[in-house]
PDB file of N, CA and C in Angstrom:
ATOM      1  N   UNK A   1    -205.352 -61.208-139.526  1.00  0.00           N
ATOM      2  CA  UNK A   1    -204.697 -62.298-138.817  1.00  0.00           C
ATOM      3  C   UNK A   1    -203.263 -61.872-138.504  1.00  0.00           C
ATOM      4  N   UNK A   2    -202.686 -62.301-137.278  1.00  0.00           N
ATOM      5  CA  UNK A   2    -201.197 -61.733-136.995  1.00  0.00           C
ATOM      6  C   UNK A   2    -200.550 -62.383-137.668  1.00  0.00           C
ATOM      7  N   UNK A   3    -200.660 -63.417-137.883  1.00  0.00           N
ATOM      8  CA  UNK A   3    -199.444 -64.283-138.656  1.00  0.00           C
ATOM      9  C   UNK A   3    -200.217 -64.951-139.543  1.00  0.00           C
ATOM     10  N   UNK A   4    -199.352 -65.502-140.856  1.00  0.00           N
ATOM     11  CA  UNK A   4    -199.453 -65.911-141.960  1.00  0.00           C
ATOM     12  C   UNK A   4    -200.178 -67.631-141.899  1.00  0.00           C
ATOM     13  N   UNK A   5    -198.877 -67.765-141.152  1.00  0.00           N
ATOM     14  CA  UNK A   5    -198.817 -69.488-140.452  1.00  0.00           C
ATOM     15  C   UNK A   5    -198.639 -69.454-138.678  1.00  0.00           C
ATOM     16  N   UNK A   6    -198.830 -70.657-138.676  1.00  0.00           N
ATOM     17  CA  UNK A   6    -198.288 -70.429-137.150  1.00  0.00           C
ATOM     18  C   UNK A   6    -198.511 -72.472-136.795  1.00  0.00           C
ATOM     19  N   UNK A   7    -197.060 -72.508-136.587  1.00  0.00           N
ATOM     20  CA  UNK A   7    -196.531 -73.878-136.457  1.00  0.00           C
ATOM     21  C   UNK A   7    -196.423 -74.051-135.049  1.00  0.00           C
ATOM     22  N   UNK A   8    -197.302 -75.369-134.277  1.00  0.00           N
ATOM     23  CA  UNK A   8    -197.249 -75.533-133.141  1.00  0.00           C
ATOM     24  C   UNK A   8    -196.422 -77.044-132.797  1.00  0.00           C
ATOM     25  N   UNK A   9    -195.373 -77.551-132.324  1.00  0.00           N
ATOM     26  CA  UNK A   9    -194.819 -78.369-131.727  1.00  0.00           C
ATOM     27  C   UNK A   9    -194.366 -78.581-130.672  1.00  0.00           C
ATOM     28  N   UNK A  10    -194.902 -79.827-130.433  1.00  0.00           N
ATOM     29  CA  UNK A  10    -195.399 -80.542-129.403  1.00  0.00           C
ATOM     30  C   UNK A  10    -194.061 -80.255-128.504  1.00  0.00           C
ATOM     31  N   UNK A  11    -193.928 -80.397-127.388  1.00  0.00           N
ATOM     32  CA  UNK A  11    -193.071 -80.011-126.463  1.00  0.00           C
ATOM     33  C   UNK A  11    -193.137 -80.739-124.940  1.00  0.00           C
ATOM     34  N   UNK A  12    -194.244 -81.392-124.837  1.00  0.00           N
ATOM     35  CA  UNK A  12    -194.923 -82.093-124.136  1.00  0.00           C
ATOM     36  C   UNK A  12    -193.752 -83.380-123.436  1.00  0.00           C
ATOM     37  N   UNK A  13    -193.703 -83.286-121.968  1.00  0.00           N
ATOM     38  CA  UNK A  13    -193.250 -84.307-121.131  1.00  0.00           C
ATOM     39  C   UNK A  13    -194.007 -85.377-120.627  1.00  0.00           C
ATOM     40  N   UNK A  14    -193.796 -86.483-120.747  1.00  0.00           N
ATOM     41  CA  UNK A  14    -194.320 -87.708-119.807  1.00  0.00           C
ATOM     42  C   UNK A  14    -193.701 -88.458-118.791  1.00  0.00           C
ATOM     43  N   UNK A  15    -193.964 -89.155-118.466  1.00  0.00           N
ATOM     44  CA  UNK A  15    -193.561 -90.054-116.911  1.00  0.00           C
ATOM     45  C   UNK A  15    -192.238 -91.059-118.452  1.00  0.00           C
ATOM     46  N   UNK A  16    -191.521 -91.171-118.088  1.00  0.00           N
ATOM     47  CA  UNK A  16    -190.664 -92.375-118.372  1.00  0.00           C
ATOM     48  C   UNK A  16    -191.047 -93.378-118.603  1.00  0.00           C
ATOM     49  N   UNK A  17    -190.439 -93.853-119.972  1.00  0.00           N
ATOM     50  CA  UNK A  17    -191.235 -95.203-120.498  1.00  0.00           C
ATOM     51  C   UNK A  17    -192.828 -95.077-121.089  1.00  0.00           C
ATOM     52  N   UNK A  18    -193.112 -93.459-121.560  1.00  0.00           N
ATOM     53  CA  UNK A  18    -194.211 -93.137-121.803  1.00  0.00           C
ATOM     54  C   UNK A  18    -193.926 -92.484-123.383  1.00  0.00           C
ATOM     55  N   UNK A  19    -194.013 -93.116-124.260  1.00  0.00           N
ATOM     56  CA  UNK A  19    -194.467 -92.599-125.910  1.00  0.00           C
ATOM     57  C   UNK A  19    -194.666 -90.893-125.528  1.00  0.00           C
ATOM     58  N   UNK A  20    -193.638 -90.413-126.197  1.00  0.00           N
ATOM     59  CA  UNK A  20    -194.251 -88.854-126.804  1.00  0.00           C
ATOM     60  C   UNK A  20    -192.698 -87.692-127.328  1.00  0.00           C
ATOM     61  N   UNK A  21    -193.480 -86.480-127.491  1.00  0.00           N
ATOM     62  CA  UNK A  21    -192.517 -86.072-128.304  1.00  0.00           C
ATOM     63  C   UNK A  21    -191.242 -85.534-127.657  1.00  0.00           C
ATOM     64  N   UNK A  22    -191.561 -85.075-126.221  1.00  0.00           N
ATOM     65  CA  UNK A  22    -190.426 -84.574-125.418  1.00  0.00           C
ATOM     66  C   UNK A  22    -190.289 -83.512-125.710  1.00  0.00           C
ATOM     67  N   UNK A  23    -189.812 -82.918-124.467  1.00  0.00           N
ATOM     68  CA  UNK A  23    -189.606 -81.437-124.520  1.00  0.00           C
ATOM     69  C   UNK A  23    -188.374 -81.272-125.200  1.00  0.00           C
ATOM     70  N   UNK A  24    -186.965 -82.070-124.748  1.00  0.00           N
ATOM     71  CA  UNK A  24    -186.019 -81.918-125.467  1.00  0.00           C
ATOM     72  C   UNK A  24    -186.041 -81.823-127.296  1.00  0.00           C
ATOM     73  N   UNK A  25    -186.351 -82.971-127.628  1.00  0.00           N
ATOM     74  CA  UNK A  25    -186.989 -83.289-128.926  1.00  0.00           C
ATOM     75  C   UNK A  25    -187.164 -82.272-129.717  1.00  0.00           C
ATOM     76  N   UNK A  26    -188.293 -81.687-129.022  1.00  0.00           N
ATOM     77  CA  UNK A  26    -189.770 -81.268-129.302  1.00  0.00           C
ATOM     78  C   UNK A  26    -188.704 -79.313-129.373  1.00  0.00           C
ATOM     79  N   UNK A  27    -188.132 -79.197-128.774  1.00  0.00           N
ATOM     80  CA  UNK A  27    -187.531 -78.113-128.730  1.00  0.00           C
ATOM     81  C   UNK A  27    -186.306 -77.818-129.225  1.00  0.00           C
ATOM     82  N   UNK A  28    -185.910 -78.698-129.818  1.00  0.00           N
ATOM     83  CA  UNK A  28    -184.428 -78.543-130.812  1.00  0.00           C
ATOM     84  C   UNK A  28    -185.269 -78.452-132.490  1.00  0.00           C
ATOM     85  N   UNK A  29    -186.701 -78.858-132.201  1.00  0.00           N
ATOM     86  CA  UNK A  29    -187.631 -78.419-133.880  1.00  0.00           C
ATOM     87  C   UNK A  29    -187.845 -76.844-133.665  1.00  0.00           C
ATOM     88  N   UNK A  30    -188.105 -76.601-132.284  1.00  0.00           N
ATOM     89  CA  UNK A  30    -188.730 -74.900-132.220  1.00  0.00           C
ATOM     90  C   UNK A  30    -187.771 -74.455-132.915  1.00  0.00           C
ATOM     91  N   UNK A  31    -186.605 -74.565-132.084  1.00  0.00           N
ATOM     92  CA  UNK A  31    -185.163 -73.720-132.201  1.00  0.00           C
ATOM     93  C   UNK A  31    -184.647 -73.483-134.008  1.00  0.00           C
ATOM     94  N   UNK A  32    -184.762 -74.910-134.370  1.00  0.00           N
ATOM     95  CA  UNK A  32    -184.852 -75.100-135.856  1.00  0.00           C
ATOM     96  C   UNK A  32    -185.830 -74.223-137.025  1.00  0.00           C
ATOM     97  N   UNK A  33    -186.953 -74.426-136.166  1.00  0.00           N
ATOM     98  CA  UNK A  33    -187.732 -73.979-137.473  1.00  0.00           C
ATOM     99  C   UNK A  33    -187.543 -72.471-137.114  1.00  0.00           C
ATOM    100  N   UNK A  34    -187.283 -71.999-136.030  1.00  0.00           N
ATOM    101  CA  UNK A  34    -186.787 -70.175-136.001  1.00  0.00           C
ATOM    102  C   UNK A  34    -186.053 -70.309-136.661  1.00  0.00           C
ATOM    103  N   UNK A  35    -184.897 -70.544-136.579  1.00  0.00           N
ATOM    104  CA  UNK A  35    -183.629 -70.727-137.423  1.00  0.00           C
ATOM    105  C   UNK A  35    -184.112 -70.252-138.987  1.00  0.00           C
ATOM    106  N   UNK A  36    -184.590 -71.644-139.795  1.00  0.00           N
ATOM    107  CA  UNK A  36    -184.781 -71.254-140.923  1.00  0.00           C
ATOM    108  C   UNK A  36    -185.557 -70.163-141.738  1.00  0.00           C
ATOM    109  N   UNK A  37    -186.741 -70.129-140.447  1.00  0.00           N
ATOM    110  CA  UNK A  37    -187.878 -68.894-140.925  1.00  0.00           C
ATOM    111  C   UNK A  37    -187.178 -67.704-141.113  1.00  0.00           C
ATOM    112  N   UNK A  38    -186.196 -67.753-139.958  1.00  0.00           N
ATOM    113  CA  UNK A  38    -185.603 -66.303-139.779  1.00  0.00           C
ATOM    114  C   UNK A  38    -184.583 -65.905-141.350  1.00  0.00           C
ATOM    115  N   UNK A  39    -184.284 -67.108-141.477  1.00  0.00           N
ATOM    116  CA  UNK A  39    -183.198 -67.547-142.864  1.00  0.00           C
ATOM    117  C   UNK A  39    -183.833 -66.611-144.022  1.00  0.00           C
ATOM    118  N   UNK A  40    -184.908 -67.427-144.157  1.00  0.00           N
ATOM    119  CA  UNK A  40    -185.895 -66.862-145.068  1.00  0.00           C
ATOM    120  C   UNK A  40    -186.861 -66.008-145.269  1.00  0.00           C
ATOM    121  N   UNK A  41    -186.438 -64.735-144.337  1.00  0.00           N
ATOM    122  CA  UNK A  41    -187.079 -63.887-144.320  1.00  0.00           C
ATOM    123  C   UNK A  41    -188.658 -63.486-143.994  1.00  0.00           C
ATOM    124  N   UNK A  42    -189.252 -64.616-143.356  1.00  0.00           N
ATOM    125  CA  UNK A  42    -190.720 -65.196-142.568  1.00  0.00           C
ATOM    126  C   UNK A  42    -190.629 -64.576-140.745  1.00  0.00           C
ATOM    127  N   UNK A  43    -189.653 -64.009-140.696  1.00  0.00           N
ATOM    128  CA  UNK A  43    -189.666 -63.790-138.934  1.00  0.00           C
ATOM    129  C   UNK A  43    -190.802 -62.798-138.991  1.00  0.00           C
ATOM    130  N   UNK A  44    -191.774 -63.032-138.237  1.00  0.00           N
ATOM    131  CA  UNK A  44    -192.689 -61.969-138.083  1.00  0.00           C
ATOM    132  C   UNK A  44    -194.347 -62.185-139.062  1.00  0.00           C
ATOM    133  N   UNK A  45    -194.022 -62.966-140.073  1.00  0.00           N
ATOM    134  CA  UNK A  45    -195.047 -63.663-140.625  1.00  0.00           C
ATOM    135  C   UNK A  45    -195.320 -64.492-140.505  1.00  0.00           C
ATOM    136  N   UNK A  46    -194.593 -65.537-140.226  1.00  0.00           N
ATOM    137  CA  UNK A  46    -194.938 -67.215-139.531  1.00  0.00           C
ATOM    138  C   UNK A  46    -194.626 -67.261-138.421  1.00  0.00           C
ATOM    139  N   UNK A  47    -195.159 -68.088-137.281  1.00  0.00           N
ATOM    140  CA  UNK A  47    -194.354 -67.792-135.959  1.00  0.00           C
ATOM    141  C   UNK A  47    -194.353 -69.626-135.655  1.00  0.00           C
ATOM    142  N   UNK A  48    -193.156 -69.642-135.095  1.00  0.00           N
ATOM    143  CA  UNK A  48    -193.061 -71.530-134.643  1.00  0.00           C
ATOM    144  C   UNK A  48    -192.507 -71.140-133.248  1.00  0.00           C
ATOM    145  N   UNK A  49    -193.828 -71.650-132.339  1.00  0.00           N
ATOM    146  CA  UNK A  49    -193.667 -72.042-130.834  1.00  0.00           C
ATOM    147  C   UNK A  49    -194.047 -73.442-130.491  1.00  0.00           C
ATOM    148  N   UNK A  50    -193.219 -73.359-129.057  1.00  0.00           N
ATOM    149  CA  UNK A  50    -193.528 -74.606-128.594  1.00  0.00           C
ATOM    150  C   UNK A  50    -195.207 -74.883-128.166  1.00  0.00           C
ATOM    151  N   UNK A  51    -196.054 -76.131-128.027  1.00  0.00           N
ATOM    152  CA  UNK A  51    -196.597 -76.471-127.650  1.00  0.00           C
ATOM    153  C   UNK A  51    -197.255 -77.622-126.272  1.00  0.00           C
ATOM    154  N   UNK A  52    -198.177 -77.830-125.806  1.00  0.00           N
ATOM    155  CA  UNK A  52    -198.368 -79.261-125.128  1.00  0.00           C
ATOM    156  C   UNK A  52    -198.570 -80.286-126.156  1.00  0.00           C
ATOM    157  N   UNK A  53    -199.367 -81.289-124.945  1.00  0.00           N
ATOM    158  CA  UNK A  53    -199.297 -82.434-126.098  1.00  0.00           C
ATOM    159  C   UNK A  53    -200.553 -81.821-127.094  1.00  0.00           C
ATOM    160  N   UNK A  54    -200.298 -82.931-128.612  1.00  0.00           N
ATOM    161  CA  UNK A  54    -200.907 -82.584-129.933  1.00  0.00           C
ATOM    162  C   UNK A  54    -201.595 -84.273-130.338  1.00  0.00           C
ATOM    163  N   UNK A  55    -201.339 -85.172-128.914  1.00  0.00           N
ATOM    164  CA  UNK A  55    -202.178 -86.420-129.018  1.00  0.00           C
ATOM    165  C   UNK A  55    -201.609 -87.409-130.432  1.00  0.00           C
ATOM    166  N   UNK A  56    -200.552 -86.937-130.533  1.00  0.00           N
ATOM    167  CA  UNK A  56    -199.876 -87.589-131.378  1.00  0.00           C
ATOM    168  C   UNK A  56    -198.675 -88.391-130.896  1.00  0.00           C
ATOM    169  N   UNK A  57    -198.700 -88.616-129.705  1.00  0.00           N
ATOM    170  CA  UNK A  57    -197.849 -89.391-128.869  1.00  0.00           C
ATOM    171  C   UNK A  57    -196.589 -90.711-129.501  1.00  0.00           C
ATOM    172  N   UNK A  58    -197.329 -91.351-130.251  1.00  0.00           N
ATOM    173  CA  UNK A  58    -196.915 -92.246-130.599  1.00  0.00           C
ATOM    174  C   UNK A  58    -196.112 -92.045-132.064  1.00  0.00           C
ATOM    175  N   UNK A  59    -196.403 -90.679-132.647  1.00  0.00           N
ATOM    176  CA  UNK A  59    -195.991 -90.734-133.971  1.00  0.00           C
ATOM    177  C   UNK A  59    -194.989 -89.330-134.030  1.00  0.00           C
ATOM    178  N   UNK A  60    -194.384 -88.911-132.917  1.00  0.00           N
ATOM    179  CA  UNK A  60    -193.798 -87.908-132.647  1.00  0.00           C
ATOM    180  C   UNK A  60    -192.461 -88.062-132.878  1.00  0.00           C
ATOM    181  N   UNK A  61    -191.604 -86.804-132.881  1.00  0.00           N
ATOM    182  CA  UNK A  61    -191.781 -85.648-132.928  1.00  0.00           C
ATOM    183  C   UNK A  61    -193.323 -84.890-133.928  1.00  0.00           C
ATOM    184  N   UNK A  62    -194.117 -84.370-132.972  1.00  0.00           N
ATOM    185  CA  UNK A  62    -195.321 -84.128-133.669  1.00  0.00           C
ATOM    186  C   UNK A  62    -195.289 -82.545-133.466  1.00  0.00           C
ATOM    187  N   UNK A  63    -196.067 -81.983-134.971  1.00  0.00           N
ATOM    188  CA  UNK A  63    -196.480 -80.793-135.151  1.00  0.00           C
ATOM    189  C   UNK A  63    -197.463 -80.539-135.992  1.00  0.00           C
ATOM    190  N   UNK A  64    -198.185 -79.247-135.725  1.00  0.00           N
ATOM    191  CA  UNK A  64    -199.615 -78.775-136.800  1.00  0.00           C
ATOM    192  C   UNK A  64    -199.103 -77.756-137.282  1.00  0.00           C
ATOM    193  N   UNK A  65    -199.664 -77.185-138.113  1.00  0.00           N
ATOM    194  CA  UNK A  65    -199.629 -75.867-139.041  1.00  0.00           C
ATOM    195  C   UNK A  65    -201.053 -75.313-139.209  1.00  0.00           C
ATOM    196  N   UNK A  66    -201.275 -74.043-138.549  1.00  0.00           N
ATOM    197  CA  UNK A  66    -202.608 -73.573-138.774  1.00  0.00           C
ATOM    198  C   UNK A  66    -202.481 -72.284-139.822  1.00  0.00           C
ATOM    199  N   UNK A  67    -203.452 -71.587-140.614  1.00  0.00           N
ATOM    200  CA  UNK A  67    -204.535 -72.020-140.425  1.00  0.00           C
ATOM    201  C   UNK A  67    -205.368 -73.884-140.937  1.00  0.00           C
ATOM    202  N   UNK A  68    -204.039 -74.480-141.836  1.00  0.00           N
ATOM    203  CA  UNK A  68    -204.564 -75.492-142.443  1.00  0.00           C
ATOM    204  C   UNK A  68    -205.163 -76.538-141.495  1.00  0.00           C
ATOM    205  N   UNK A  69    -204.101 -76.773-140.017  1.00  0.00           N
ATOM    206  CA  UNK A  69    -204.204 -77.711-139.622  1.00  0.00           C
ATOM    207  C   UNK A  69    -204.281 -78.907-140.360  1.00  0.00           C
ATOM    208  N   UNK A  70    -202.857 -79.017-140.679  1.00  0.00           N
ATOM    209  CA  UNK A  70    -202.042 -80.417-140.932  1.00  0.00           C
ATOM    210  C   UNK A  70    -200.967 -80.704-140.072  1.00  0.00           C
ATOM    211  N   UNK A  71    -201.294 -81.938-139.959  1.00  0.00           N
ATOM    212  CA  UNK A  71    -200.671 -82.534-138.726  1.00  0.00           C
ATOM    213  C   UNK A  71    -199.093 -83.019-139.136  1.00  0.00           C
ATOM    214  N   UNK A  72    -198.348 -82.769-138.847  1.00  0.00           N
ATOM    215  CA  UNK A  72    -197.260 -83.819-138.963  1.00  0.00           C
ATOM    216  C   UNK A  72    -195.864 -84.647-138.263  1.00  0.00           C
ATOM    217  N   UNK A  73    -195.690 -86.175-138.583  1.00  0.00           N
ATOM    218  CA  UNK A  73    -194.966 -86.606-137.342  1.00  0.00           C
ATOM    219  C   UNK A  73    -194.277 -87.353-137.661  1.00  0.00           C
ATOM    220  N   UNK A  74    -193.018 -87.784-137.130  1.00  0.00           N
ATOM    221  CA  UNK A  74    -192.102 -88.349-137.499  1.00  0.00           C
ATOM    222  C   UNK A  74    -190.878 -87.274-137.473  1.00  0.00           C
ATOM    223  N   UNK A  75    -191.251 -86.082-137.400  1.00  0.00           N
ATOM    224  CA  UNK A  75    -190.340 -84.642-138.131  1.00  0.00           C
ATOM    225  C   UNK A  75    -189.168 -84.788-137.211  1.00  0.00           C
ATOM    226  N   UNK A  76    -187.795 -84.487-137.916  1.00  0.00           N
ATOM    227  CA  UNK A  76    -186.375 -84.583-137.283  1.00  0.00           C
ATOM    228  C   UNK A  76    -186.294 -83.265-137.872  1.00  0.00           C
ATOM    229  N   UNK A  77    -185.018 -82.789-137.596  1.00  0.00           N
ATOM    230  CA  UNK A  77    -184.712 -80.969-138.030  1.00  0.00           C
ATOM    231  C   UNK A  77    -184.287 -81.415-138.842  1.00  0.00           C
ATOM    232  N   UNK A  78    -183.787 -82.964-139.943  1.00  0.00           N
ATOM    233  CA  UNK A  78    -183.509 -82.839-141.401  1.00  0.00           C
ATOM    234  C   UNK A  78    -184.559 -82.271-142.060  1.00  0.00           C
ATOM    235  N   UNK A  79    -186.146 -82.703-141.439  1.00  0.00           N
ATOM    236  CA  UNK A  79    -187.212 -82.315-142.423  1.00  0.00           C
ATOM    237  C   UNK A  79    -187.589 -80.917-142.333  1.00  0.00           C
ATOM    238  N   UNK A  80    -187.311 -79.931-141.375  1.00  0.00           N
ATOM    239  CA  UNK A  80    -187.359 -78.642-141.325  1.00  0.00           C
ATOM    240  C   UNK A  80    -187.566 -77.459-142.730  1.00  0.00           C
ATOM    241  N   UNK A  81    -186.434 -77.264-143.148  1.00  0.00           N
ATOM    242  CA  UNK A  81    -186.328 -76.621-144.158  1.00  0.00           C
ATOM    243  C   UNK A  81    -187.112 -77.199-145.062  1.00  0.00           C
ATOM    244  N   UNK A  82    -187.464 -78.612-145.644  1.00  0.00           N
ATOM    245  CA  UNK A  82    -188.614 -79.019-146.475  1.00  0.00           C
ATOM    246  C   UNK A  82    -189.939 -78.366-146.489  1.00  0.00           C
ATOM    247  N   UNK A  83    -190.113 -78.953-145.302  1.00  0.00           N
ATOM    248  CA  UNK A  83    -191.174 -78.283-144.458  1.00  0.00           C
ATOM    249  C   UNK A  83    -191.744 -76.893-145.014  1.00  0.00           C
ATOM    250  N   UNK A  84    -191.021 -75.912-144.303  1.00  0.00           N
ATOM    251  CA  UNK A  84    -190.772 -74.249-144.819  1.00  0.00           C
ATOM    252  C   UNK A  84    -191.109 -74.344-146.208  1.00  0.00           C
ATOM    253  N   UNK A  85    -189.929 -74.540-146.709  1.00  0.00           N
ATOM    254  CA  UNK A  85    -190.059 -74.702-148.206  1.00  0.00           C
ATOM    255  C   UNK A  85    -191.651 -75.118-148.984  1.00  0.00           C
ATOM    256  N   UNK A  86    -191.674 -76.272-148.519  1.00  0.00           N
ATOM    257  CA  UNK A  86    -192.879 -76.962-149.488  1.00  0.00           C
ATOM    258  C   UNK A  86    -194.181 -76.445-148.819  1.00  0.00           C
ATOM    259  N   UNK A  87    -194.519 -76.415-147.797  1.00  0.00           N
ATOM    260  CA  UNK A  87    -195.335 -76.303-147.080  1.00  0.00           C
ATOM    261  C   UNK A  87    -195.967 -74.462-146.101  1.00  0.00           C
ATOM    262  N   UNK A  88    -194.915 -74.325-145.921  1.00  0.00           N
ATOM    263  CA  UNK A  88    -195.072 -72.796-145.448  1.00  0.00           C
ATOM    264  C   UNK A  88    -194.973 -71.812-146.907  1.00  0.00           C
ATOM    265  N   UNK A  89    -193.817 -71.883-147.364  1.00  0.00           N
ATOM    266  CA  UNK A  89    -193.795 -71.213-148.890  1.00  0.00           C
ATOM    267  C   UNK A  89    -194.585 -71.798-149.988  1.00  0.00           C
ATOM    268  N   UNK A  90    -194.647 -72.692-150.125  1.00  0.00           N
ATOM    269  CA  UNK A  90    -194.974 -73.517-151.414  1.00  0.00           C
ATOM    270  C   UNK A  90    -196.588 -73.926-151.386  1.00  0.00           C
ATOM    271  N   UNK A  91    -196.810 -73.434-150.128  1.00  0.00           N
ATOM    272  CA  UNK A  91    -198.499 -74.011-149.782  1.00  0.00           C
ATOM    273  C   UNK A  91    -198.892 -75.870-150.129  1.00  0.00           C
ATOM    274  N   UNK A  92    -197.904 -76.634-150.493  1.00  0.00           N
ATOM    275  CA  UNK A  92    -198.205 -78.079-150.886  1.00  0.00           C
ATOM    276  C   UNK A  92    -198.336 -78.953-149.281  1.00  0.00           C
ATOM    277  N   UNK A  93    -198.244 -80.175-149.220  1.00  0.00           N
ATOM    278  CA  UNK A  93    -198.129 -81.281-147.976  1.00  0.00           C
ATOM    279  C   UNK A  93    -197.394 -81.470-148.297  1.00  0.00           C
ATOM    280  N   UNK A  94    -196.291 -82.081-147.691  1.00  0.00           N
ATOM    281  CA  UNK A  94    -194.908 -82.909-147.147  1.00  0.00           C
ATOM    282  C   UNK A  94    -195.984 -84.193-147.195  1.00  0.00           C
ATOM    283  N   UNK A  95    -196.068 -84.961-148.062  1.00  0.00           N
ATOM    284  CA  UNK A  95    -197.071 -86.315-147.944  1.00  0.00           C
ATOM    285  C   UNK A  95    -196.029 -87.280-147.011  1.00  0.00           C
ATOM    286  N   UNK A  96    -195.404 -87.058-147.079  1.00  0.00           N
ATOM    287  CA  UNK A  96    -194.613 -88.584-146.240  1.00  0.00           C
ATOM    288  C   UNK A  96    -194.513 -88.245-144.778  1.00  0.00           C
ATOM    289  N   UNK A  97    -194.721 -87.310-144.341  1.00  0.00           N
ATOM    290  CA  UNK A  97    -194.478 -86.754-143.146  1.00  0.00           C
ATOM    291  C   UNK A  97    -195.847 -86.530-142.458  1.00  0.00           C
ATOM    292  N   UNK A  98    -196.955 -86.287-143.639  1.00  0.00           N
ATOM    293  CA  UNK A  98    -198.333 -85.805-142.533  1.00  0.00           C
ATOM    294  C   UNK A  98    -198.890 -86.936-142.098  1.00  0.00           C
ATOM    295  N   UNK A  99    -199.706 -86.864-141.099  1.00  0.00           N
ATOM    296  CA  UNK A  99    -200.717 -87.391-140.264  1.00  0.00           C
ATOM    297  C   UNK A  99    -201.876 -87.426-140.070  1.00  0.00           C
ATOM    298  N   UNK A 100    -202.206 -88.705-140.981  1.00  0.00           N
ATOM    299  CA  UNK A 100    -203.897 -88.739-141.230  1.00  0.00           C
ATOM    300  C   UNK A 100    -204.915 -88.990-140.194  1.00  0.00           C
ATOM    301  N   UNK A 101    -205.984 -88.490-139.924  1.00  0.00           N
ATOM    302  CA  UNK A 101    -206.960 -88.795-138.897  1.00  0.00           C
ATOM    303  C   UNK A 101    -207.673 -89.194-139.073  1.00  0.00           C
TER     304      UNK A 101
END
C-alpha cells in the first residue's frame, strides 16, 4: 500500500444557501493536516488531500480516513492535531467527532 493512511476532505462547493463543507473550509483542514503530518514526521506515510463531496453535507466540515473509513464532522483545525494524534498515531476514534451511519 503507498500510504499508511490517507485522509480525504471534503472540499466540495454548492450553489449558495446550500449546506456543505466548502472549498474554503474544507481547504484550510488540507493545509492543516499537512502542516501537522509534516510536524510529525508522517509526510510521505499518510497523505491528506482534498476531496468532493463525502455526502456529509450537513455535518461538515467533513472527512474519512481510509483504510478504516471513519467518517468525521464537525472538524475545525482546533481538532486537527487530535485527530493525528489519537487517530492516525494512536489508531483509537476521536468519538465526539465521528460520524455514524
Amino acid at each position: 500500500m503507498r500510504f499508511e493512511k490517507h485522509i480525504f476532505i471534503c472540499t466540495n462547493q454548492k450553489a449558495e444557501g446550500k449546506a456543505c463543507c466548502g472549498e474554503t473550509r474544507g481547504m484550510e483542514l488540507v493545509e492543516k493536516f499537512r502542516e501537522v503530518l509534516a510536524d510529525k514526521g508522517l509526510k510521505g506515510k499518510v497523505r491528506a488531500q482534498r476531496s468532493g463531496c463525502l455526502d456529509a453535507c450537513s455535518k461538515g466540515p467533513a472527512l474519512v480516513i481510509y483504510p478504516e473509513g471513519t467518517y468525521y464532522g464537525g472538524v475545525t483545525p482546533l481538532d486537527v492535531e487530535r485527530i493525528v494524534e489519537e487517530h492516525i498515531i494512536g489508531n483509537r476514534i476521536v468519538s465526539d467527532l465521528e460520524l455514524i451511519y
